[in-house]
Each structure stands twice: as structure tokens, then as C-alpha cells.
C-alpha atoms as a PDB file:
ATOM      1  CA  UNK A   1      84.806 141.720   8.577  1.00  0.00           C
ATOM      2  CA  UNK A   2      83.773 140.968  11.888  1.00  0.00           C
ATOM      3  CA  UNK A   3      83.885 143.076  14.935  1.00  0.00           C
ATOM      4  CA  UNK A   4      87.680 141.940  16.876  1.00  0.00           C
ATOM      5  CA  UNK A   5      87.338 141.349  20.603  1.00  0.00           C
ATOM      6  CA  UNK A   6      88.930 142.712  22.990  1.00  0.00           C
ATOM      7  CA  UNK A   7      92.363 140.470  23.813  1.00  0.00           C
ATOM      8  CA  UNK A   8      96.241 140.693  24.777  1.00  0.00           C
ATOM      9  CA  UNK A   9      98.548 139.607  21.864  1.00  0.00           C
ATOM     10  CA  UNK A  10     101.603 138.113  23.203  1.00  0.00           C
ATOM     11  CA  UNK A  11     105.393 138.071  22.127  1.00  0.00           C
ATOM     12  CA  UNK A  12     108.120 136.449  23.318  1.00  0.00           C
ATOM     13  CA  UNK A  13     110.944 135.314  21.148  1.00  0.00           C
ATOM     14  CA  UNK A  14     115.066 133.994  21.948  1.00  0.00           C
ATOM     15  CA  UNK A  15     118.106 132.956  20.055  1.00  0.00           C
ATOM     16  CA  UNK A  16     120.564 131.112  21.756  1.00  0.00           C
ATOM     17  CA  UNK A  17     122.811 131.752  18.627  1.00  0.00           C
ATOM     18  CA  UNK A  18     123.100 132.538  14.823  1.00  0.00           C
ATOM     19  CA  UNK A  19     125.506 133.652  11.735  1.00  0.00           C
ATOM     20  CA  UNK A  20     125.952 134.244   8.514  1.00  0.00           C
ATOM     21  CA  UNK A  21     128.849 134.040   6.024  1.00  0.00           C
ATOM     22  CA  UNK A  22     129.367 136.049   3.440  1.00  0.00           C
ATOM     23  CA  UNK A  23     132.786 135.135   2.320  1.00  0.00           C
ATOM     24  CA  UNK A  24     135.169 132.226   3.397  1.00  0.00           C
ATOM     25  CA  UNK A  25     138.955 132.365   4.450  1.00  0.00           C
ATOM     26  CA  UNK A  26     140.035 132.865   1.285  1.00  0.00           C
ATOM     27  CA  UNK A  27     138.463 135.601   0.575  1.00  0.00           C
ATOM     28  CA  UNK A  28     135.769 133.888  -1.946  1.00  0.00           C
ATOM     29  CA  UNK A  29     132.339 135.001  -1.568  1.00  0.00           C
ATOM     30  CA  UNK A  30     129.852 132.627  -0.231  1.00  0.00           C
ATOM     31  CA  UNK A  31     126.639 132.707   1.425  1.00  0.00           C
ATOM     32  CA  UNK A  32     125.991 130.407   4.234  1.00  0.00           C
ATOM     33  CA  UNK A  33     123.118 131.060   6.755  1.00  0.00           C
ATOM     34  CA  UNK A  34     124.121 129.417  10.299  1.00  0.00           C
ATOM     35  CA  UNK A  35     120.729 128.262  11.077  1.00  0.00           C
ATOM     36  CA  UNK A  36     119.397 129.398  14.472  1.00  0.00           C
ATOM     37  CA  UNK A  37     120.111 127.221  17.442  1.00  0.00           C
ATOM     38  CA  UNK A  38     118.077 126.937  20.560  1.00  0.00           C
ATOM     39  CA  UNK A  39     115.271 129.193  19.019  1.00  0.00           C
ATOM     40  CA  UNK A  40     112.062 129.602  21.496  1.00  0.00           C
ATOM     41  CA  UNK A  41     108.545 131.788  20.472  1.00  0.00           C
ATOM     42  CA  UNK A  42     105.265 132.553  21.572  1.00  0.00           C
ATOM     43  CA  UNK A  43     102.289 132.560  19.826  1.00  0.00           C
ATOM     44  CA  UNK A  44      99.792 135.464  19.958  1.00  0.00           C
ATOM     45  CA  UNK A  45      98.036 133.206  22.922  1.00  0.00           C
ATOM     46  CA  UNK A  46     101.189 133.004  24.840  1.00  0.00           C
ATOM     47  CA  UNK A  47     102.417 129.322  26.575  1.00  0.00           C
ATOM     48  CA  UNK A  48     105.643 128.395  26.856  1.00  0.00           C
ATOM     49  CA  UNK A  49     108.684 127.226  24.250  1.00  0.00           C
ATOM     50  CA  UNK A  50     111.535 125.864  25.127  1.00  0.00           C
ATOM     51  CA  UNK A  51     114.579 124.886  23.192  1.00  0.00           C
ATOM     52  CA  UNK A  52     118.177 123.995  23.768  1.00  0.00           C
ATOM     53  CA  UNK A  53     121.123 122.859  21.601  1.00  0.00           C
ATOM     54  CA  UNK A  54     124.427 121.185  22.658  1.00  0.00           C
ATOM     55  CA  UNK A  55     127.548 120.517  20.746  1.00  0.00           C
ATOM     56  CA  UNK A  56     127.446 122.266  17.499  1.00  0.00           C
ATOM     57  CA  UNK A  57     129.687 123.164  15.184  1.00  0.00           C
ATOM     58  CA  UNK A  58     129.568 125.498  11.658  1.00  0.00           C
ATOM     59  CA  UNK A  59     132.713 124.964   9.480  1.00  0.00           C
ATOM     60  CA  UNK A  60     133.882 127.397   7.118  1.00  0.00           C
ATOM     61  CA  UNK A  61     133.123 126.852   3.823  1.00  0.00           C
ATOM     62  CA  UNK A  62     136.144 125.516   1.555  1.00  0.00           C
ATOM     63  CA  UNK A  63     138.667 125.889   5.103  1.00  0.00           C
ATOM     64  CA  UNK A  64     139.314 123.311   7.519  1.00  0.00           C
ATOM     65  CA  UNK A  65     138.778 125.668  10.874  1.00  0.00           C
ATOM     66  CA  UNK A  66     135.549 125.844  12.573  1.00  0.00           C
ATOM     67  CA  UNK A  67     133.441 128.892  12.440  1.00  0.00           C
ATOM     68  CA  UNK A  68     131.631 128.650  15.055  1.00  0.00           C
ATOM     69  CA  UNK A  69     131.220 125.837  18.131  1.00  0.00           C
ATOM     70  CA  UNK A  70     128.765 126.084  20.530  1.00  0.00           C
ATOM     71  CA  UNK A  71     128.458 123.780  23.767  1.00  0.00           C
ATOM     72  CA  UNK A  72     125.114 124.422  24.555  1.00  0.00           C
ATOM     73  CA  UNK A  73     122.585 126.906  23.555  1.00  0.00           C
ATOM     74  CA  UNK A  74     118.903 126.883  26.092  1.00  0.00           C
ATOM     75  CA  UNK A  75     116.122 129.612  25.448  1.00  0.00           C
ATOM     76  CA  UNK A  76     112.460 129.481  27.104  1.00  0.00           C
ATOM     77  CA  UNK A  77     109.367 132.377  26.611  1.00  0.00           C
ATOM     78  CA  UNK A  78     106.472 132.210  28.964  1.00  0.00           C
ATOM     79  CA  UNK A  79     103.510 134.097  29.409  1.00  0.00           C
ATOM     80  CA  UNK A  80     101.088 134.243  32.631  1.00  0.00           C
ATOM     81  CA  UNK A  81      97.850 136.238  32.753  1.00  0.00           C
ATOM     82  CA  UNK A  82      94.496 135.022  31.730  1.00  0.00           C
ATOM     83  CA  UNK A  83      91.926 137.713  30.986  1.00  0.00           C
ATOM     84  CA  UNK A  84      91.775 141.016  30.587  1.00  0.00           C
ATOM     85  CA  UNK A  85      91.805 142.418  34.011  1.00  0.00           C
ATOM     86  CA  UNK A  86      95.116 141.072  34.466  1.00  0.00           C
ATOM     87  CA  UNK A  87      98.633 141.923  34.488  1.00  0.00           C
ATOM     88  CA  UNK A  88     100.084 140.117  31.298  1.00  0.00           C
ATOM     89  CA  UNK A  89     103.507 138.938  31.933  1.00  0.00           C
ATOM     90  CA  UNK A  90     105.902 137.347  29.515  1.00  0.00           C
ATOM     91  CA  UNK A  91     109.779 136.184  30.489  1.00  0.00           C
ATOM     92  CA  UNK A  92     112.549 135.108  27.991  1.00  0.00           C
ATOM     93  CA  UNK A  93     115.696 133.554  29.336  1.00  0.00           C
ATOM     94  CA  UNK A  94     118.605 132.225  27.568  1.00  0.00           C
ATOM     95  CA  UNK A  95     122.080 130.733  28.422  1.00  0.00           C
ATOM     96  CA  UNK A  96     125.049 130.068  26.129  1.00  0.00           C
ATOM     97  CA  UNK A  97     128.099 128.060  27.515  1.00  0.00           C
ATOM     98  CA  UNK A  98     131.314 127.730  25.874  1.00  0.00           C
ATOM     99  CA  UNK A  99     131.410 129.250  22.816  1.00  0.00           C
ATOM    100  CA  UNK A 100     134.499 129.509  20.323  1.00  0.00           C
ATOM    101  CA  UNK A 101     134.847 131.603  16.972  1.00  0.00           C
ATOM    102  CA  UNK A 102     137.577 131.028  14.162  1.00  0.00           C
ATOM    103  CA  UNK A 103     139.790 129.773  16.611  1.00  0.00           C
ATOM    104  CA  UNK A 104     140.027 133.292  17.650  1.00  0.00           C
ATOM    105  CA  UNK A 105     137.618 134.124  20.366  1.00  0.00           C
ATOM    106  CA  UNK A 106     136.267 131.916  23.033  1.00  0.00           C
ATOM    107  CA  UNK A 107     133.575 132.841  25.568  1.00  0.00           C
ATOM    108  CA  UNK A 108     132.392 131.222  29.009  1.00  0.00           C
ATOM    109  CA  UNK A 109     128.998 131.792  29.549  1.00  0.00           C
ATOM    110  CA  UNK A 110     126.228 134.191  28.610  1.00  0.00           C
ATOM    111  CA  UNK A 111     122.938 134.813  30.722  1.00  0.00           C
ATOM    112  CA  UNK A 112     120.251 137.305  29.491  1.00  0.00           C
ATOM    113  CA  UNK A 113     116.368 137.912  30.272  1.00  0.00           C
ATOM    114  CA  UNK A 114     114.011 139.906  29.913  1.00  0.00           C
ATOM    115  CA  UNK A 115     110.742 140.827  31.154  1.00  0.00           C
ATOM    116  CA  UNK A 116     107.157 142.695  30.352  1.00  0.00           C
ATOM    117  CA  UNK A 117     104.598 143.174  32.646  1.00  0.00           C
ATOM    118  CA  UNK A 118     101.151 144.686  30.920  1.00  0.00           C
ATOM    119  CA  UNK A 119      98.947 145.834  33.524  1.00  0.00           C
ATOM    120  CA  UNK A 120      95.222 145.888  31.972  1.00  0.00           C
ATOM    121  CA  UNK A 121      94.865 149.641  32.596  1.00  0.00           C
ATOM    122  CA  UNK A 122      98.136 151.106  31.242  1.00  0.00           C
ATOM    123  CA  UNK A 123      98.651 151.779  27.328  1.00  0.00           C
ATOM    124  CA  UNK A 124     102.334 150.444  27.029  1.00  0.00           C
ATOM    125  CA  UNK A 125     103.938 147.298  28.410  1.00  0.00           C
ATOM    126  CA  UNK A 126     106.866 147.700  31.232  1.00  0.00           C
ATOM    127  CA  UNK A 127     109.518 145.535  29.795  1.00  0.00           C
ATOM    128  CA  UNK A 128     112.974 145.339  31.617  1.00  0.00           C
ATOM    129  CA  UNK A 129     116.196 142.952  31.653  1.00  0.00           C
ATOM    130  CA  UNK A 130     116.099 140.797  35.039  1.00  0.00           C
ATOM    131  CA  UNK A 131     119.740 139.302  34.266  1.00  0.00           C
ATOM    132  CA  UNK A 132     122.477 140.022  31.521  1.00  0.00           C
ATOM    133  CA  UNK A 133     125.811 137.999  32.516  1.00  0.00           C
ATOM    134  CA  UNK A 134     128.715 137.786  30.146  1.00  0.00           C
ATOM    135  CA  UNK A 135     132.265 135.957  31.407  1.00  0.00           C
ATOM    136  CA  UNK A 136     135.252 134.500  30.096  1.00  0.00           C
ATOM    137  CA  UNK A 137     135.609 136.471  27.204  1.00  0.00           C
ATOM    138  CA  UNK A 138     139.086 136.232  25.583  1.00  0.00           C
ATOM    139  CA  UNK A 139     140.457 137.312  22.502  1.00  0.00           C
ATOM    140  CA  UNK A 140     143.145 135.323  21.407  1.00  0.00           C
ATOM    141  CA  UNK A 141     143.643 134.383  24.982  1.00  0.00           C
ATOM    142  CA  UNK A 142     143.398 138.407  26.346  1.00  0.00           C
ATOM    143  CA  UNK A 143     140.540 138.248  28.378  1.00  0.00           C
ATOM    144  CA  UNK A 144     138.144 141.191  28.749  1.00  0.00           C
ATOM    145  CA  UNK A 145     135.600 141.471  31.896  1.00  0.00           C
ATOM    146  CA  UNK A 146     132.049 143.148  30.960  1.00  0.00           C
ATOM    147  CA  UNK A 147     130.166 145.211  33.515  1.00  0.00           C
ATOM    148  CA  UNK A 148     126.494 145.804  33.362  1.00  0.00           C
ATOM    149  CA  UNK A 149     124.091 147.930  34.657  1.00  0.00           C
ATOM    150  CA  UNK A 150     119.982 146.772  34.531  1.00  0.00           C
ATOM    151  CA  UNK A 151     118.971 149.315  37.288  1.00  0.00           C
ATOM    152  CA  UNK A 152     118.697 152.374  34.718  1.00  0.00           C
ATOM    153  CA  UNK A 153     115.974 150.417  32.638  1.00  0.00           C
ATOM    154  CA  UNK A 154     114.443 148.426  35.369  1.00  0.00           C
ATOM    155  CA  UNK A 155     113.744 151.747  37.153  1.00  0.00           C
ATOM    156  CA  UNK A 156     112.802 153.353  33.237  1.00  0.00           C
ATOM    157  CA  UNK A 157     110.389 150.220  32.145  1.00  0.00           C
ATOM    158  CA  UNK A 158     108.590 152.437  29.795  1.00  0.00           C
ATOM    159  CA  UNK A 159     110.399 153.958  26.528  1.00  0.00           C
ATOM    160  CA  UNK A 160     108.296 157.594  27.659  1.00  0.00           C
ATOM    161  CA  UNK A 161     110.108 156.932  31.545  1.00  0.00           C
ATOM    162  CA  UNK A 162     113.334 156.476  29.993  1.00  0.00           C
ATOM    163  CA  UNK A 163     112.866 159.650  27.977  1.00  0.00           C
ATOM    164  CA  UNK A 164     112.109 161.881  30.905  1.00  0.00           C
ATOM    165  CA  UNK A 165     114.495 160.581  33.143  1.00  0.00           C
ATOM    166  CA  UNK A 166     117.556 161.194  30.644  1.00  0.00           C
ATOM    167  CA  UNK A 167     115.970 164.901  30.458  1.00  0.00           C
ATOM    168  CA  UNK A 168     115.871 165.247  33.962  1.00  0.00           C
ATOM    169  CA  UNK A 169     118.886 163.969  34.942  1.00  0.00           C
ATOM    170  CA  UNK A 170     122.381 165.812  33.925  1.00  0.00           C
ATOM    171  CA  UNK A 171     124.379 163.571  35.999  1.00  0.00           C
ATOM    172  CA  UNK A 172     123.200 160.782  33.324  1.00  0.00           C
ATOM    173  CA  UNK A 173     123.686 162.617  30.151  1.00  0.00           C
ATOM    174  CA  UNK A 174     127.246 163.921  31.155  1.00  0.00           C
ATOM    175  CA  UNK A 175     128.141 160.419  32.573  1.00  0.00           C
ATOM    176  CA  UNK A 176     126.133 158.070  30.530  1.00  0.00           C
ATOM    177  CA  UNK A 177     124.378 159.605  27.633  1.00  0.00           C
ATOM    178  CA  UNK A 178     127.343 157.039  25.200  1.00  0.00           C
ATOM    179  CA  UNK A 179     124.763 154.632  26.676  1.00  0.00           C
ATOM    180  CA  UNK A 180     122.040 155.771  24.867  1.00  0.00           C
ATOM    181  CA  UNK A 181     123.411 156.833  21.695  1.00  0.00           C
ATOM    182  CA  UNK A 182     123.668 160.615  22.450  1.00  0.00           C
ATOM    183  CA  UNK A 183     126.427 162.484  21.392  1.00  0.00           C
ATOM    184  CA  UNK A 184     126.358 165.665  23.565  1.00  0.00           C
ATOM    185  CA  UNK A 185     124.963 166.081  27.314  1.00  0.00           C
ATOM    186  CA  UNK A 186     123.729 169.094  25.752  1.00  0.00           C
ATOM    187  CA  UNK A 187     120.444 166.967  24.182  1.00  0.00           C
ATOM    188  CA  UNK A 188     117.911 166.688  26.324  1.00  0.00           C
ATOM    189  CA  UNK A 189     116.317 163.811  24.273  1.00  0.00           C
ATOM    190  CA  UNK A 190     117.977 160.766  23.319  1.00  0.00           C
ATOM    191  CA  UNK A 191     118.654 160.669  19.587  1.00  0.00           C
ATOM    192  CA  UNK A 192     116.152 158.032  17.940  1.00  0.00           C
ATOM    193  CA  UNK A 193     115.844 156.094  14.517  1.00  0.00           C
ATOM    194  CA  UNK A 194     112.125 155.283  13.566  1.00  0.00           C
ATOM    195  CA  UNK A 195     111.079 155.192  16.758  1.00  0.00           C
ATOM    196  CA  UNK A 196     113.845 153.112  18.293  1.00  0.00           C
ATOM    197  CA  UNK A 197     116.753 154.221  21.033  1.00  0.00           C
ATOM    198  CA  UNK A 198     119.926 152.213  20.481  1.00  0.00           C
ATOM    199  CA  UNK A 199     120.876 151.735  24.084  1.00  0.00           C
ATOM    200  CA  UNK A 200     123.385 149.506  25.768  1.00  0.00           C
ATOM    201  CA  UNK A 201     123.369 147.692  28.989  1.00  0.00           C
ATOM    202  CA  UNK A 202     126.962 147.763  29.469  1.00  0.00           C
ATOM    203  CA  UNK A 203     128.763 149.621  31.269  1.00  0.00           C
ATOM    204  CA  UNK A 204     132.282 149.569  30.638  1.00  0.00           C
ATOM    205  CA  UNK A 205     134.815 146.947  29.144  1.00  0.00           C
ATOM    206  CA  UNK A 206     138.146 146.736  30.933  1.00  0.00           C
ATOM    207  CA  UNK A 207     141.141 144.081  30.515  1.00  0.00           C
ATOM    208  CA  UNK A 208     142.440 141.048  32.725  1.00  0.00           C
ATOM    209  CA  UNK A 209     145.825 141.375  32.584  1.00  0.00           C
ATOM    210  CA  UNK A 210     147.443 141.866  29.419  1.00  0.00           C
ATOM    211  CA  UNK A 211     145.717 144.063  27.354  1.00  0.00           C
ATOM    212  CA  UNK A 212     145.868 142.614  23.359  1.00  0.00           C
ATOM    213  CA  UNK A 213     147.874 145.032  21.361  1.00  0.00           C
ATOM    214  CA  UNK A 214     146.300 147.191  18.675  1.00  0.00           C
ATOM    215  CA  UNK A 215     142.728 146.223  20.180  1.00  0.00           C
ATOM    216  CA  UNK A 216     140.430 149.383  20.448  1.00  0.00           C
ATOM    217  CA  UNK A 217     137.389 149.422  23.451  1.00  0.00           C
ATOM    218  CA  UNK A 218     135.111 152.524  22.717  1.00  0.00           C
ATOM    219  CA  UNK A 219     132.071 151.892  25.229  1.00  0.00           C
ATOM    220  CA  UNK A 220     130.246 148.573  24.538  1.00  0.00           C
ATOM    221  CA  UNK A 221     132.067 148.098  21.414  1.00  0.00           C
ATOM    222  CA  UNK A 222     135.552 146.019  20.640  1.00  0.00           C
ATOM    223  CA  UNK A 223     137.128 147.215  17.601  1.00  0.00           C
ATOM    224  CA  UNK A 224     139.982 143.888  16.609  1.00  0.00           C
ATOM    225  CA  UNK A 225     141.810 145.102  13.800  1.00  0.00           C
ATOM    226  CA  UNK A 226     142.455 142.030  11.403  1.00  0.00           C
ATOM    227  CA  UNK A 227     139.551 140.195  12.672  1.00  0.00           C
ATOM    228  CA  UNK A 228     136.087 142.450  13.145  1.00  0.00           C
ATOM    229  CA  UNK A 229     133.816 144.271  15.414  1.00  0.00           C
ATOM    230  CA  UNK A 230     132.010 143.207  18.656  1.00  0.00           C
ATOM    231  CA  UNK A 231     129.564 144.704  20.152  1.00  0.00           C
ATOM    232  CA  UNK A 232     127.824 143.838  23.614  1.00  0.00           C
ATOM    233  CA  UNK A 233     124.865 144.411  25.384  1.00  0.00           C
ATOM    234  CA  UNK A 234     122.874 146.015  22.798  1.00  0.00           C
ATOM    235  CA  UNK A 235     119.495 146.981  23.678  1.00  0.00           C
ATOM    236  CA  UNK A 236     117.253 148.200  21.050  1.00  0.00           C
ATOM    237  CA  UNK A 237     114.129 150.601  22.933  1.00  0.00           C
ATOM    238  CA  UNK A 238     110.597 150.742  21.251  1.00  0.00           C
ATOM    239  CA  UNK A 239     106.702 152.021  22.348  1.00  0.00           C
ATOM    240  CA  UNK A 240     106.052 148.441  22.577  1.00  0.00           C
ATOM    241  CA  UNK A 241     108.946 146.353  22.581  1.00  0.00           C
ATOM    242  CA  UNK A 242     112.597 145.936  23.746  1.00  0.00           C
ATOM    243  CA  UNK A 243     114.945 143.918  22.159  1.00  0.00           C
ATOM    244  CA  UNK A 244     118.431 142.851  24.067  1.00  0.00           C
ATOM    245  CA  UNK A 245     121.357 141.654  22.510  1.00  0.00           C
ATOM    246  CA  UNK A 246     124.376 140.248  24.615  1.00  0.00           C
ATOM    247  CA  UNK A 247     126.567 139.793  21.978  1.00  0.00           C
ATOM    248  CA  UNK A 248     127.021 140.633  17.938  1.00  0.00           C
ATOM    249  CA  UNK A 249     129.948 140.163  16.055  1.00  0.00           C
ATOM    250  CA  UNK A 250     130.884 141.707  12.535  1.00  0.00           C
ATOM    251  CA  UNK A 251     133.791 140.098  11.179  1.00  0.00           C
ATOM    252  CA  UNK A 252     135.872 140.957   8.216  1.00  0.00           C
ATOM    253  CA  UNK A 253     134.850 144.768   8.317  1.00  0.00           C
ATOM    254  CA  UNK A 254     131.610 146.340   8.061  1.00  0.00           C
ATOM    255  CA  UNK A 255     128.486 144.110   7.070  1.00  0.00           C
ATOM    256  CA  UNK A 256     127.043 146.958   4.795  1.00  0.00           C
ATOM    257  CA  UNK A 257     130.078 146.858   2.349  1.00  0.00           C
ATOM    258  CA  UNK A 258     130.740 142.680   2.855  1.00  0.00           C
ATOM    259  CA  UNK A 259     127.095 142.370   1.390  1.00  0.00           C
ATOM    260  CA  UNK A 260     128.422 143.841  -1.396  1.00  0.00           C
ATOM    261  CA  UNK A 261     131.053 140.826  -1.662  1.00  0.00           C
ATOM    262  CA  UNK A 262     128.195 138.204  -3.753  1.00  0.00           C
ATOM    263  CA  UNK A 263     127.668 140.844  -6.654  1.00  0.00           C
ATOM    264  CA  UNK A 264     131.660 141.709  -6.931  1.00  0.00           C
ATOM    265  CA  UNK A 265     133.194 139.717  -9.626  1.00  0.00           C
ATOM    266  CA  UNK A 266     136.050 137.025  -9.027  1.00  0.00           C
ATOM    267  CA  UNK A 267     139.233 139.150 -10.223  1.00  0.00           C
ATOM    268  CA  UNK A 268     137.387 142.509  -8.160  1.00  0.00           C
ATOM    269  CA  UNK A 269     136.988 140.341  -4.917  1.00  0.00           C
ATOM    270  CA  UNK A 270     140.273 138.395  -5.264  1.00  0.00           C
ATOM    271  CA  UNK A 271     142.434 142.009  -5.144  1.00  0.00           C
ATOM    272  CA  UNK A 272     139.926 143.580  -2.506  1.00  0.00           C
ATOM    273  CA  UNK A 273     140.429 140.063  -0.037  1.00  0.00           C
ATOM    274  CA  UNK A 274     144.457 140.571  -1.186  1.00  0.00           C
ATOM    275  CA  UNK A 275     144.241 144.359   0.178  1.00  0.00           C
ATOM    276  CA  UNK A 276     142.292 143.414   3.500  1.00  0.00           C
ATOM    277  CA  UNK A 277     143.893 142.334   6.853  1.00  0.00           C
ATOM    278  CA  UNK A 278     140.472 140.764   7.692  1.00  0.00           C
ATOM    279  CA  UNK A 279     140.128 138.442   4.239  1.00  0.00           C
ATOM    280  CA  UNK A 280     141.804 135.290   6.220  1.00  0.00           C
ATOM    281  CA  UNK A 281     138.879 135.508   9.129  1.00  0.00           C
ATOM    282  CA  UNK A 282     136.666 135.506   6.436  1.00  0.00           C
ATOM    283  CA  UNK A 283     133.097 137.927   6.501  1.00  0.00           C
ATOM    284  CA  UNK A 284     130.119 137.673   8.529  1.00  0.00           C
ATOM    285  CA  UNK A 285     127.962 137.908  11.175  1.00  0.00           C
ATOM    286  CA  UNK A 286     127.299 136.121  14.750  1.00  0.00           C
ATOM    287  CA  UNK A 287     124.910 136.734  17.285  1.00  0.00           C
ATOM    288  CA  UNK A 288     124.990 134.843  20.099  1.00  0.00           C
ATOM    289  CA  UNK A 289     122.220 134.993  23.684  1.00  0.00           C
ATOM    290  CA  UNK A 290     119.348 137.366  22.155  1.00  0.00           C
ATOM    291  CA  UNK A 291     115.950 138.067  24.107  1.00  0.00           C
ATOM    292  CA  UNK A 292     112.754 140.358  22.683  1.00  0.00           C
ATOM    293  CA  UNK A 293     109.397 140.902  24.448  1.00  0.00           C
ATOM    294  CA  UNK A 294     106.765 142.889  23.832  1.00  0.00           C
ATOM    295  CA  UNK A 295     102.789 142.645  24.153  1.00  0.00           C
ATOM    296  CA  UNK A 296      99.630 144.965  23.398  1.00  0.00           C
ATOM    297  CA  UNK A 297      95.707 145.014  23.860  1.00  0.00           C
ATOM    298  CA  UNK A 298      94.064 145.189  20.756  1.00  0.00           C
ATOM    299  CA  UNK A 299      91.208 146.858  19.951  1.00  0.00           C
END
């Protein structure tokens, strides 16, 4: 094999939004990918990729309600930086406007980027959200206002800064530690799953107005009995990489057992969608205004 040259690998990737079905209103399993709108990635070389898409809808299968509608979905990733003695820097953006799911939820607008700066001399890549916007988010006409905070990570670019500042500072850990993933202000580490922190870049979750009965808000996550699970501002903290995710939806109940749904037989899955207060929103996923960076030197 020959010798590899020294060079910067880039990455930059965005989903404006995606799904996944795994069982329909009537509580019939199904499997139905929503393909990925408004999907923009860089090559190792970097560049730029754009993308946008406007108007879609996903039905559900065998129901006449839409699963999803989307008014438009735009995502861009672009690198600068030519040679190594540079500062390699890669920005994803995306914007989602007007969004509506199962007649259920509907949501404004979402904003979201995210970026890394590689100086040639430093081992790791100083990646950072520059924007993360969420409004008009309602729940069957409740609407919920989203507060965010990007300072904490801008100011901890590094997933080494991050872990010394939440060691250093109590204030955080008593305060904030729910933010990433720690249980007890007691830890002086944040808790980690191979290699990854489970952050959030949320703040808190508060009502406008009427609150919707029987609706649960337990830090950046919206537990809607009957319907499913949202969770916002997920950001997902590597060596190399950080992934942000403005908004995820489980509905029906937990993915890990609706997976199960396909390999159930009819009579099983009949009586378990009979039992459940979720089977007539159906079971899946949606992901809507995702961003990832990352980039490396290689030798």
C-alpha cells in the first residue's frame, strides 16, 4: 500500500427531515421509510451541498390523515481552508418551516447550525452550535415555547473542555448537570456511552397559556400520553464530532419495543394495538432540522 499524505478529511452532513413507520392507525404493522428531505453532505474534499424541499406530504399507510407535511425543508455544508497550515472550517445550516404531524402537532419554524473550526496545530476539531431556534410549537393547539442556551458549548468547543469545565464548576452540575445526562451533582464527570455525552441544548420548556392536560415536560423531553415522546435539542458529544438534533419524535411508545411490532403475529399485534392508547397515532419515528460536523488530519 502506498505511503497516505498528509490531508484534512472533511464532514459535514444535514437533514431537513425524516421518519419511519412501523405500524399504521390501525394498529397493523408496516414498514415505511419517509425518505430524507432536503439532505446536504460533504465529501472528504469538502465544497458545498445544498438542498431544499417544499410542500411534502407522507400519508399513513391504509388511513386517510397525513403523517407528516412539511412546507419547506433547506440544508447547506461548506467547508473553507485549503492546505494544511490552515484553520479547516466546515458550517451546516438548516431551516424547517411549517411542519404538521398526524394532525396532532404543528410547528413554525426550526433554525439549527453548527460549526468546526480545525486549526492545523491542535489534535481535535472545535465544533459548536452558532444558532438553534425552535417556535410555534403546539400540541393539539397548546403551544409550548423552547429556550436554548449555545454559550455552555460555544465556550466548551472541545469534548476534553466540556469535561473539565462540568468538573470545575458546581454551580453547573447542581443547576445543569440534567443537561448533560448526569444524575447527581455529586459526579464530577459526565456519564458517557462509547465515548459519547448525550447533552441537550435546551434549556427549559414552559407553556403559552393553557397548559394541555395530562402532558408531562421533564427537561428537554415532552412526554404526550396517547400520542408519543418528543425530545428537543439533542446534542450528541464525541472526540471528533458533534451531532445536534432540534427535534425527534417517538410516537406510539418506545421505538425499542414498536420494532418488535413486524415479527408479532396478526392476532398478538391486533390485542396489543386494542390495549394501547397510542395504537390510533400509529408507531414511529420523526426527526426533523438535524446538523453533524466533524473533521480530522490523517496521518
Amino acid at each position: 500500500m502506498a505511503s497516505i499524505q498528509p490531508r484534512f478529511i472533511f464532514r459535514g452532513d444535514a437533514v431537513g427531515a425524516a421518519g419511519r413507520l412501523v405500524r399504521n392507525a390501525r394498529g397493523e404493522a408496516v414498514n415505511q421509510i419517509v425518505p430524507v428531505l432536503a439532505a446536504s453532505s460533504l465529501p472528504v474534499i469538502g465544497g458545498i451541498s445544498e438542498a431544499k424541499a417544499e410542500n411534502c406530504t407522507v400519508p399513513m399507510p391504509g388511513g386517510d390523515q397525513p403523517f407528516l407535511c412539511v412546507g419547506l425543508a433547506a440544508t447547506s455544508a461548506m467547508s473553507e481552508g485549503d492546505g494544511l497550515d490552515k484553520d479547516h472550517t466546515t458550517t451546516v445550516k438548516c431551516s424547517v418551516e411549517k411542519v404538521q404531524i398526524l394532525n396532532r402537532l404543528t410547528l413554525d419554524s426550526i433554525k439549527v447550525s453548527i460549526v468546526s473550526r480545525h486549526p492545523p496545530e491542535e489534535e481535535v476539531a472545535r465544533i459548536a452550535p452558532d444558532i438553534a431556534e425552535l417556535t410555534g410549537l403546539k400540541l393539539d393547539g397548546h403551544e409550548l415555547a423552547v429556550s436554548f442556551d449555545l454559550k455552555t458549548f460555544q465556550r466548551n468547543p472541545t469534548k476534553q473542555a466540556l469535561v473539565d469545565y462540568y468538573a470545575k464548576t458546581a454551580s453547573f452540575r447542581e443547576k445543569s448537570g440534567w443537561r448533560v445526562s448526569a444524575d447527581s451533582p455529586k459526579r464530577l464527570r459526565p456519564p458517557e456511552f462509547k465515548g459519547i455525552i448525550f447533552a441537550t441544548v435546551v434549556t427549559s420548556i414552559k407553556w403559552v397559556g393553557e397548559p394541555l392536560p395530562g402532558v408531562e415536560i421533564c427537561g428537554n423531553v415532552v412526554r404526550w400520553p396517547g400520542v408519543g415522546t418528543i425530545y428537543l435539542g439533542e446534542l450528541l458529544i464525541s472526540k471528533h464530532s458533534r451531532r445536534l438534533t432540534m427535534f425527534r419524535m417517538e410516537i406510539g411508545g418506545n421505538m425499542e419495543t414498536l420494532r418488535t411490532a413486524p415479527k408479532m403475529t396478526a392476532k398478538a399485534l391486533k390485542l396489543a394495538a386494542a390495549r394501547a392508547p397510542e395504537a390510533d397515532q400509529g408507531g414511529g419515528e420523526v426527526v426533523l432540522g438535524e446538523t453533524q460536523t466533524n473533521g480530522t488530519t490523517i496521518p
